[in-house]
N, C-alpha and C. Protein backbone atom coordinates (compact mmCIF):
# COMPACT_ATOMS: atom_id res chain seq x y z
N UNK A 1 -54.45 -55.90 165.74
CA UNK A 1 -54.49 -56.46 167.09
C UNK A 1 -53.72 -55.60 168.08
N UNK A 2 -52.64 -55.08 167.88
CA UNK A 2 -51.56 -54.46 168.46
C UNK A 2 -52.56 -53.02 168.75
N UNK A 3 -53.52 -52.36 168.13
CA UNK A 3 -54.38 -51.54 168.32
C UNK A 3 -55.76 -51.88 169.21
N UNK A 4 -56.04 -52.54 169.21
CA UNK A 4 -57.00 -53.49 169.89
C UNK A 4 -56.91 -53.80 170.80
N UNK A 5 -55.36 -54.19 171.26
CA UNK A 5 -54.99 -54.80 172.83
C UNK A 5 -54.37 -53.61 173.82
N UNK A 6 -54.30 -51.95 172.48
CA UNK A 6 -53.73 -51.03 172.87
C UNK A 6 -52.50 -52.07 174.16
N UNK A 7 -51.57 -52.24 172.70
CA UNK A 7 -49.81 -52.96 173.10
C UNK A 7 -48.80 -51.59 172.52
N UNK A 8 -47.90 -51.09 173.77
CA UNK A 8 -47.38 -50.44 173.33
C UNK A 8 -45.69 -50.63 172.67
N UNK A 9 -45.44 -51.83 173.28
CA UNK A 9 -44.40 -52.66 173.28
C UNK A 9 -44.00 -53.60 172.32
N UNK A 10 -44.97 -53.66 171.01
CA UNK A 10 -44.99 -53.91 170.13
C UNK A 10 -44.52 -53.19 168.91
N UNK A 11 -43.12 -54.04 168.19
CA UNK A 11 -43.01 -53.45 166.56
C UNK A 11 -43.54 -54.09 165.43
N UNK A 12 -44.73 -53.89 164.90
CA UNK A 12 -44.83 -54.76 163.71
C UNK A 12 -43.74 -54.48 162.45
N UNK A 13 -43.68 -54.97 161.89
CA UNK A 13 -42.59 -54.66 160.66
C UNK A 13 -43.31 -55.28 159.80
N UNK A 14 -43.29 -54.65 158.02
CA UNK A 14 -43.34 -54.96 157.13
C UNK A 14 -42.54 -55.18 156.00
N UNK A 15 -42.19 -56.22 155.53
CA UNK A 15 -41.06 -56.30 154.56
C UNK A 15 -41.21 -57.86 154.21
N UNK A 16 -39.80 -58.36 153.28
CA UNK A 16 -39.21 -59.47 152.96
C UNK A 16 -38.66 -59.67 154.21
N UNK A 17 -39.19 -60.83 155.01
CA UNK A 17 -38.06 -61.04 156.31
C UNK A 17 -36.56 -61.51 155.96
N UNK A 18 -36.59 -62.26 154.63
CA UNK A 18 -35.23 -62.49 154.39
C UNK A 18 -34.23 -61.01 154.14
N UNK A 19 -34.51 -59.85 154.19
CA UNK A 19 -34.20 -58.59 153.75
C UNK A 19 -34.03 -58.03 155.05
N UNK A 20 -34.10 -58.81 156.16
CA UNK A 20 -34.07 -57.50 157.03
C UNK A 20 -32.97 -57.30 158.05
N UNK A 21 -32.36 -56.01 157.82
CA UNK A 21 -31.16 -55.82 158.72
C UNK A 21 -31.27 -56.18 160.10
N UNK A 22 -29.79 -56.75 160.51
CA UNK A 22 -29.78 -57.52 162.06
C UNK A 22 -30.59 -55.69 162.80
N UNK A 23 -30.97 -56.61 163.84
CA UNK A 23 -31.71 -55.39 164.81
C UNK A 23 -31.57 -56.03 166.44
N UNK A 24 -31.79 -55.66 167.04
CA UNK A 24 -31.61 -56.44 168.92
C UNK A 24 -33.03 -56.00 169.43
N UNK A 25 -34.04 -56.99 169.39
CA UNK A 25 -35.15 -56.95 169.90
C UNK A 25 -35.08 -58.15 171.18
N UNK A 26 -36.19 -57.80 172.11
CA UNK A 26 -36.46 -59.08 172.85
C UNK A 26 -36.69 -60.07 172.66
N UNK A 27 -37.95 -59.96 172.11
CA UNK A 27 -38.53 -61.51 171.71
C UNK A 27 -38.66 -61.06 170.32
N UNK A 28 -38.71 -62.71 169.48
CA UNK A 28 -39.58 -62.34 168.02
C UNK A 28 -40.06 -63.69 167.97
N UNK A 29 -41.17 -63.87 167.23
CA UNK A 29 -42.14 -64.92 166.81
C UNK A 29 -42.25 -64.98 165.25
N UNK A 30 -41.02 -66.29 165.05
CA UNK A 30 -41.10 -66.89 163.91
C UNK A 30 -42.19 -67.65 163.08
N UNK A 31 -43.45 -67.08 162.84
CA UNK A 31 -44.56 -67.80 162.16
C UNK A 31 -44.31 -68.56 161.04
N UNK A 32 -43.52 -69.30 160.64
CA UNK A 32 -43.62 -69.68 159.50
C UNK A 32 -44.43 -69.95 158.50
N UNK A 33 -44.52 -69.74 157.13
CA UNK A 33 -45.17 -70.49 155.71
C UNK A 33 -44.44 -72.30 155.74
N UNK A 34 -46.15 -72.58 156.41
CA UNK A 34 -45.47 -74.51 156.31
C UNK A 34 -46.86 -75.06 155.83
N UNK A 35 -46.56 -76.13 155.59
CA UNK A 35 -47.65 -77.40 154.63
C UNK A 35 -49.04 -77.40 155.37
N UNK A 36 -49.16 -77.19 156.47
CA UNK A 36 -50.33 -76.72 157.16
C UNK A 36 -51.13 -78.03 157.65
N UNK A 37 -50.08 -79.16 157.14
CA UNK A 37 -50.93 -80.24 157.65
C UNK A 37 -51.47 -80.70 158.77
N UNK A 38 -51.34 -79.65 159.57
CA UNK A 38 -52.04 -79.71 161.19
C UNK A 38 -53.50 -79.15 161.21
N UNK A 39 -53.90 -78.70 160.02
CA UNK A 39 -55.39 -78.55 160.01
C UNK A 39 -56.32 -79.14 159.01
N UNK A 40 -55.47 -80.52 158.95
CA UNK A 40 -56.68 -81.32 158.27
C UNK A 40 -58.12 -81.26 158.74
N UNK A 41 -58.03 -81.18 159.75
CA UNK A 41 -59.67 -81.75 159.92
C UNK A 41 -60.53 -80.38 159.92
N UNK A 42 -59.72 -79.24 159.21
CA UNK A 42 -60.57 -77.99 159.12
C UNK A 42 -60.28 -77.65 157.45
N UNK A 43 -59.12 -78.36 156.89
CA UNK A 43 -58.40 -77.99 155.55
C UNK A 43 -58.86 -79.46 155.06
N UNK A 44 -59.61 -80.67 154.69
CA UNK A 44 -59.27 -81.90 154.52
C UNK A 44 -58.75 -81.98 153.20
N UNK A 45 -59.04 -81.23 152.60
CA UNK A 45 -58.09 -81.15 151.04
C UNK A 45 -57.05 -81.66 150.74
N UNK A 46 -56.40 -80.45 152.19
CA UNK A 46 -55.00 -80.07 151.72
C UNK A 46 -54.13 -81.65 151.85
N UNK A 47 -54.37 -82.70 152.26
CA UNK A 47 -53.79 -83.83 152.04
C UNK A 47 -53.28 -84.37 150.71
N UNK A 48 -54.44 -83.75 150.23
CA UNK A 48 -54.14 -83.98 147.99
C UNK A 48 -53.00 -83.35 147.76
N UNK A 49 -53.00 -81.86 148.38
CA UNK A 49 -52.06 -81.02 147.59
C UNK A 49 -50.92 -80.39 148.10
N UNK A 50 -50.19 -81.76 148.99
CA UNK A 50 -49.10 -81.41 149.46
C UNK A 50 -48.69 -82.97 148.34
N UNK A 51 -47.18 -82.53 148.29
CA UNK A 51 -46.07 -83.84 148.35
C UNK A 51 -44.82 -83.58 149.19
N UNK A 52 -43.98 -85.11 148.74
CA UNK A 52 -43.19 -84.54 149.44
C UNK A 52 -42.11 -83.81 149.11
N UNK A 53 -41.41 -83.42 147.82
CA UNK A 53 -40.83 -82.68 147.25
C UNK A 53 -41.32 -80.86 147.93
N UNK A 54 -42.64 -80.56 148.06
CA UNK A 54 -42.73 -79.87 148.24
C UNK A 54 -42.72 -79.73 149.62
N UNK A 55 -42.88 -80.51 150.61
CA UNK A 55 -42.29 -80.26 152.24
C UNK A 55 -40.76 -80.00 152.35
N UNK A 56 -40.69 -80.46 151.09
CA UNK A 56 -38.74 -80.58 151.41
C UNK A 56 -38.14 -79.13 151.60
N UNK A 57 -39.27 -78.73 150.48
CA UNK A 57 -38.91 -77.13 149.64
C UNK A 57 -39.35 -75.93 150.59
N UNK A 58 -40.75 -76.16 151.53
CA UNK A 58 -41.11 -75.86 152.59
C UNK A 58 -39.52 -75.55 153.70
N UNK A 59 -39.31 -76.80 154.10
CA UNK A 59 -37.86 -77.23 155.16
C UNK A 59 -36.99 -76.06 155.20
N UNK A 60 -36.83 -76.13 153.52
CA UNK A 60 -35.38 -75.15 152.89
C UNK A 60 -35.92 -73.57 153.59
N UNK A 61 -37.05 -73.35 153.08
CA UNK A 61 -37.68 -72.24 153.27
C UNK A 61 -37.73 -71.65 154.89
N UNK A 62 -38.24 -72.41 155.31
CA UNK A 62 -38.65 -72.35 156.86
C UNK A 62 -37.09 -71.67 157.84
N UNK A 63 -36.15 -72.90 157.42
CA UNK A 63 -35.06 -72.81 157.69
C UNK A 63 -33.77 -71.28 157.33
N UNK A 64 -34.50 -70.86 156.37
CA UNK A 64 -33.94 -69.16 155.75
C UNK A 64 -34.83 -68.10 156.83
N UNK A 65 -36.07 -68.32 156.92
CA UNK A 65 -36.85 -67.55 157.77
C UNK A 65 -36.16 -67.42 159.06
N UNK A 66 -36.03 -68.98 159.28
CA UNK A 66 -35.66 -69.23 160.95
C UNK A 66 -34.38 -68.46 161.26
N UNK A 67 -33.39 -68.17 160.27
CA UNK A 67 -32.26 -67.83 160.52
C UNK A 67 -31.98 -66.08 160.25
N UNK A 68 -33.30 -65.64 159.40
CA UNK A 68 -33.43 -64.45 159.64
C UNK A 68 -34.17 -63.76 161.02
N UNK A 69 -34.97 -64.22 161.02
CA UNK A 69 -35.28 -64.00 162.41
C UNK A 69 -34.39 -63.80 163.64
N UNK A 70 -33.37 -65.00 163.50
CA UNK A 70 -32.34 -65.10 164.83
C UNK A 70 -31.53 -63.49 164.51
N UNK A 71 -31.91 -62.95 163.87
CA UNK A 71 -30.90 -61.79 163.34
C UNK A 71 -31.17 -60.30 164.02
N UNK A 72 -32.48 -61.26 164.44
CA UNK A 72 -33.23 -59.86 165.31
C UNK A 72 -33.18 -59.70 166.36
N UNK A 73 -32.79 -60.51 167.40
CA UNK A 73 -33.01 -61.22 168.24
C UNK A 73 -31.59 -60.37 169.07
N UNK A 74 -31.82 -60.10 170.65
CA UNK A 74 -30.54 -59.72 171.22
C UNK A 74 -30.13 -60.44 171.56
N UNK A 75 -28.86 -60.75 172.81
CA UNK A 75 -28.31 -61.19 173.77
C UNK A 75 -29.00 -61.89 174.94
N UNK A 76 -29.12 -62.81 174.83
CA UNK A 76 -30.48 -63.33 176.18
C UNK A 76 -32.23 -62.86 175.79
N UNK A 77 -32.38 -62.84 174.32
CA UNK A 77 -33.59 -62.83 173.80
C UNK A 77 -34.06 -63.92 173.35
N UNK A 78 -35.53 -64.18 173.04
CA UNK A 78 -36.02 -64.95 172.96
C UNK A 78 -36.89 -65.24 171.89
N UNK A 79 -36.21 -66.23 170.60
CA UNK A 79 -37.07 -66.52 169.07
C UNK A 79 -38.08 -68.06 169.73
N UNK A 80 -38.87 -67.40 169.11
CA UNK A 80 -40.07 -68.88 168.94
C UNK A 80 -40.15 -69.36 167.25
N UNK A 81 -40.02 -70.02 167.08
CA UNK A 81 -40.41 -70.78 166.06
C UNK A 81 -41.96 -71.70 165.96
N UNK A 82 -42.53 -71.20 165.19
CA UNK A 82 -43.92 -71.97 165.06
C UNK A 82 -44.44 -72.19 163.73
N UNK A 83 -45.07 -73.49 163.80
CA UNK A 83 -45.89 -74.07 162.36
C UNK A 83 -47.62 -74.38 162.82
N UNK A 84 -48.12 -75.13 161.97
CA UNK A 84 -49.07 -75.66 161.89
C UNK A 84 -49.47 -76.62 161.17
N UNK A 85 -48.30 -77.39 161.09
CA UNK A 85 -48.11 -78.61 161.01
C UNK A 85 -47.30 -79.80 161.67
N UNK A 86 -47.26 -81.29 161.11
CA UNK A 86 -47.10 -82.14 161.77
C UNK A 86 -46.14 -82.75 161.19
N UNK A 87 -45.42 -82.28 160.40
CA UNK A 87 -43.73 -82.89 159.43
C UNK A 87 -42.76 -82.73 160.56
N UNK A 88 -42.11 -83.67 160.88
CA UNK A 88 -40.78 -83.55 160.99
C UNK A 88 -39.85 -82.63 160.88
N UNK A 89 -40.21 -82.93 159.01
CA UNK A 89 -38.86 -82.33 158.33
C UNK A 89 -39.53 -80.58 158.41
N UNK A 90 -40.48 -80.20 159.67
CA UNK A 90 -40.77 -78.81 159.18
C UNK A 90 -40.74 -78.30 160.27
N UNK A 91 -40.68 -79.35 161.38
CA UNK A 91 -40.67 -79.22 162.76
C UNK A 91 -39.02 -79.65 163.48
N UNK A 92 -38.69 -80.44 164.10
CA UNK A 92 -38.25 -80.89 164.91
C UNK A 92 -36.77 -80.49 163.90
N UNK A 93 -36.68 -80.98 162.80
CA UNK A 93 -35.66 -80.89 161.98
C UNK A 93 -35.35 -79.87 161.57
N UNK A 94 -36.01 -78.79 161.29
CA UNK A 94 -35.61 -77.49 161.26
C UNK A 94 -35.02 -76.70 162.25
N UNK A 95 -35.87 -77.14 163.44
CA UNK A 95 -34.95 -76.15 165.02
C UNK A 95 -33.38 -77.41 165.41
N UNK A 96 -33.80 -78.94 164.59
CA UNK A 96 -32.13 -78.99 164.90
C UNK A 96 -30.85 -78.51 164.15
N UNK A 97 -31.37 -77.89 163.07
CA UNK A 97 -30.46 -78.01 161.90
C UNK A 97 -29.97 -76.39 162.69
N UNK A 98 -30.92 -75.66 162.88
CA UNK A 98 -31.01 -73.99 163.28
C UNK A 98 -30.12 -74.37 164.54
N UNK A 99 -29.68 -75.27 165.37
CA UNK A 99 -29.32 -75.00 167.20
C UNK A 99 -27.58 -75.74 166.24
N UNK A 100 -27.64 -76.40 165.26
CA UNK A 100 -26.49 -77.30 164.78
C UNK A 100 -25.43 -76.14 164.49
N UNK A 101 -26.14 -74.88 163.91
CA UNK A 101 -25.40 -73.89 163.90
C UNK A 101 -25.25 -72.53 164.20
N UNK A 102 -26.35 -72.25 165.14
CA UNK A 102 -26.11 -71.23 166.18
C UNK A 102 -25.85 -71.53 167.66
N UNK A 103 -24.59 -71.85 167.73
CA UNK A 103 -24.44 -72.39 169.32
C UNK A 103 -24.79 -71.23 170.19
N UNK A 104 -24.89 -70.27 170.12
CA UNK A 104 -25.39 -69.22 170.69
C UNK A 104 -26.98 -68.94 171.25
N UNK A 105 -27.43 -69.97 170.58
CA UNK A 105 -29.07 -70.24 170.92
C UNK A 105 -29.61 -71.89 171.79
N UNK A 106 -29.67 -71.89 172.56
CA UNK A 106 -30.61 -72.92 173.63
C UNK A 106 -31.94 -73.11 173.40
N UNK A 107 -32.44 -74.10 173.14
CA UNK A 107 -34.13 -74.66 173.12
C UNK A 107 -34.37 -74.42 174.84
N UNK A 108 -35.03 -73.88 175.27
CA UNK A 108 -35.89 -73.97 176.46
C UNK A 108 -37.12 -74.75 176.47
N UNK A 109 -37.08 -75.89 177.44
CA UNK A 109 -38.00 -76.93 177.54
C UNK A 109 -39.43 -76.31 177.35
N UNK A 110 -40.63 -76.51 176.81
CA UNK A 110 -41.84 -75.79 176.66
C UNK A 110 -42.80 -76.05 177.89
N UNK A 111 -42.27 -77.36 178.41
CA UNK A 111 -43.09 -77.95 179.63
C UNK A 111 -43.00 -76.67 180.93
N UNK A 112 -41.81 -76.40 180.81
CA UNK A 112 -41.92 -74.57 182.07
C UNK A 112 -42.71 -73.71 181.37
N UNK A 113 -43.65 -73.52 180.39
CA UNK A 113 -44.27 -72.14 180.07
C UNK A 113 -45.61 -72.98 179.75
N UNK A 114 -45.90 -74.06 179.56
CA UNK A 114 -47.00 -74.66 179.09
C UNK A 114 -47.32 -76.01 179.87
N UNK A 115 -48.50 -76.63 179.88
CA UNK A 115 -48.69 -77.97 180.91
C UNK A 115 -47.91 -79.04 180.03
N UNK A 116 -47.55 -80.28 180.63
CA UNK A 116 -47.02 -81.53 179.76
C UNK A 116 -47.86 -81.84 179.13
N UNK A 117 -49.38 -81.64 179.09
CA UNK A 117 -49.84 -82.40 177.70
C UNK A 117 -49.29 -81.89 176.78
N UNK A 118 -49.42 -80.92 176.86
CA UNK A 118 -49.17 -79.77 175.11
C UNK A 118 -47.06 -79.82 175.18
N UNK A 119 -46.80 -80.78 175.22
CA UNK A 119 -45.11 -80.62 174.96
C UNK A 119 -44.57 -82.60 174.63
N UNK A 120 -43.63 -82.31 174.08
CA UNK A 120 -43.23 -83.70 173.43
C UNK A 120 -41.56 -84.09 174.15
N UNK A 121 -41.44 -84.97 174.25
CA UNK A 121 -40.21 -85.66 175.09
C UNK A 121 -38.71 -84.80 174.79
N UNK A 122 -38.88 -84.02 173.68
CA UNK A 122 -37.84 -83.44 173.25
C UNK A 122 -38.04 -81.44 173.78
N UNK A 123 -39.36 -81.53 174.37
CA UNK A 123 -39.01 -80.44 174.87
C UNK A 123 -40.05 -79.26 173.84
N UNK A 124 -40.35 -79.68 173.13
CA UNK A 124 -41.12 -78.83 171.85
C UNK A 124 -42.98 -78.80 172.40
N UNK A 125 -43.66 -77.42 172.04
CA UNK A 125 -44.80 -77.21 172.05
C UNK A 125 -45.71 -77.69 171.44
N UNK A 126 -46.40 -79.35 171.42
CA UNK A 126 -46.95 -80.00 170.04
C UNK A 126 -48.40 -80.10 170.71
N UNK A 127 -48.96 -80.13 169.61
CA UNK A 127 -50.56 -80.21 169.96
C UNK A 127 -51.18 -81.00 168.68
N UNK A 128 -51.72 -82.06 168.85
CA UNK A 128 -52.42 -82.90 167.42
C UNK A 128 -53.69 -82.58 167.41
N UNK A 129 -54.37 -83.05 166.47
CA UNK A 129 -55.80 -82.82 166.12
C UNK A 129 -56.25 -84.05 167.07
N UNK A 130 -56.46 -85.19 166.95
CA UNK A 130 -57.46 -85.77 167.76
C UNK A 130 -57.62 -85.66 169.17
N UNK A 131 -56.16 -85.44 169.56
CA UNK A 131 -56.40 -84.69 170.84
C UNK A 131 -57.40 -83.13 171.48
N UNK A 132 -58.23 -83.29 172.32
CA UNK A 132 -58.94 -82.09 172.56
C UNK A 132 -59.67 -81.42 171.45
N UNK A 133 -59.38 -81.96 170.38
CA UNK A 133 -59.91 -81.25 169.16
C UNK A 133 -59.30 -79.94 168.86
N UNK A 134 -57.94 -79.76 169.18
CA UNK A 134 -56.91 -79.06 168.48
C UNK A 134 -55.95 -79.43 167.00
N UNK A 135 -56.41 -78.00 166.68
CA UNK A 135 -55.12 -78.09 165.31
C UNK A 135 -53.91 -78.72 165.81
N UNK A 136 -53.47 -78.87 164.89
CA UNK A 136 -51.49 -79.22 165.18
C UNK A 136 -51.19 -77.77 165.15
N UNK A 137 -49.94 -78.29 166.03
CA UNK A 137 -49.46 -76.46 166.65
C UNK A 137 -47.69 -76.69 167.28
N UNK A 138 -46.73 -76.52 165.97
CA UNK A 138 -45.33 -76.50 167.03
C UNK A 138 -45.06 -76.07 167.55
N UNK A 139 -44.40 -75.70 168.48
CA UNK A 139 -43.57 -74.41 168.63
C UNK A 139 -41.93 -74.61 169.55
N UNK A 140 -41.54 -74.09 169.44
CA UNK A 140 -39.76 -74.10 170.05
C UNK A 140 -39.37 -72.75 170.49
N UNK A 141 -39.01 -72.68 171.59
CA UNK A 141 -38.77 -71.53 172.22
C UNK A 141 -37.31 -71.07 172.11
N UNK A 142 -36.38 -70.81 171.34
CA UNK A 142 -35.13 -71.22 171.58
C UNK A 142 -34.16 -69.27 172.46
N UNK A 143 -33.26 -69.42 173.08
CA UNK A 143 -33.33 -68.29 173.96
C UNK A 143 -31.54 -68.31 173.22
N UNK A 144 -31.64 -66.34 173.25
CA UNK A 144 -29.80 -66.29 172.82
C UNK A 144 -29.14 -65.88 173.70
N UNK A 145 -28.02 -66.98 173.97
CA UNK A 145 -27.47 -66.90 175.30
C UNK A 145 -26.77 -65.35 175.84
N UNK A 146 -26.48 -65.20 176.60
CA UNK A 146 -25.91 -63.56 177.12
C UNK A 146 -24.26 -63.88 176.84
């Protein structure tokens, strides 16, 4: 894509993200590996073959990513965190547990970069399936203070 959109401003990196030395980038976009339960109505399966032991294990996971990531991140830069799903414990609870101990990082409301449908009372980027006929879609913008 980064070839395609001819982006010059772009670093892709390849690796273990848990492996990767602090660096001072602008932005980075935390994609996470999550339960995916925001695309049932394109996945209907996957309802069988989640539990909840394994969202939990997801959480743990998400939450190591999330905190490698912040590692990349400069002074007044900007991590997104995103899923594609509709847990809690994979959403909302992960960026509080992540702000519980980087006081150095602020959630920025999503409603300034996106319309109020697509944002939830707490400030987060949510999108459900029956709505518009969108996947589920989190996202959290969180910014590191200067």
């Amino acid at each position: 894509n980064k070839g395609r959109l001819k982006l010059s401003s772009v670093l892709p990196m390849s690796g273990d993200a848990l492996a990767l030395k602090p660096h001072e980038t602008d932005r980075v976009l935390a994609d996470v590996p999550c339960s995916a339960l925001g695309t049932l109505p394109k996945n209907p399966d996957a309802r069988w073959q989640k539990t909840p032991e394994g969202i939990a294990r997801l959480a743990t996971e998400q939450s190591a990513y999330l905190q490698a990531a912040a590692s990349q991140v400069r002074p007044g830069g900007v991590l997104v965190y995103a899923t594609c799903t509709i847990t809690p414990q994979e959403n909302h609870q992960v960026v509080a547990k992540f702000l519980s101990v980087n006081p150095d990082y602020v959630l920025e409301p999503a409603d300034k970069f996106v319309g109020k449908d697509f944002t939830d009372d707490d400030g987060f980027l949510v999108t459900y399936p029956p709505r518009r006929g969108l996947d589920c879609v989190f996202g959290a913008r969180l910014k590191r203070k200067t």
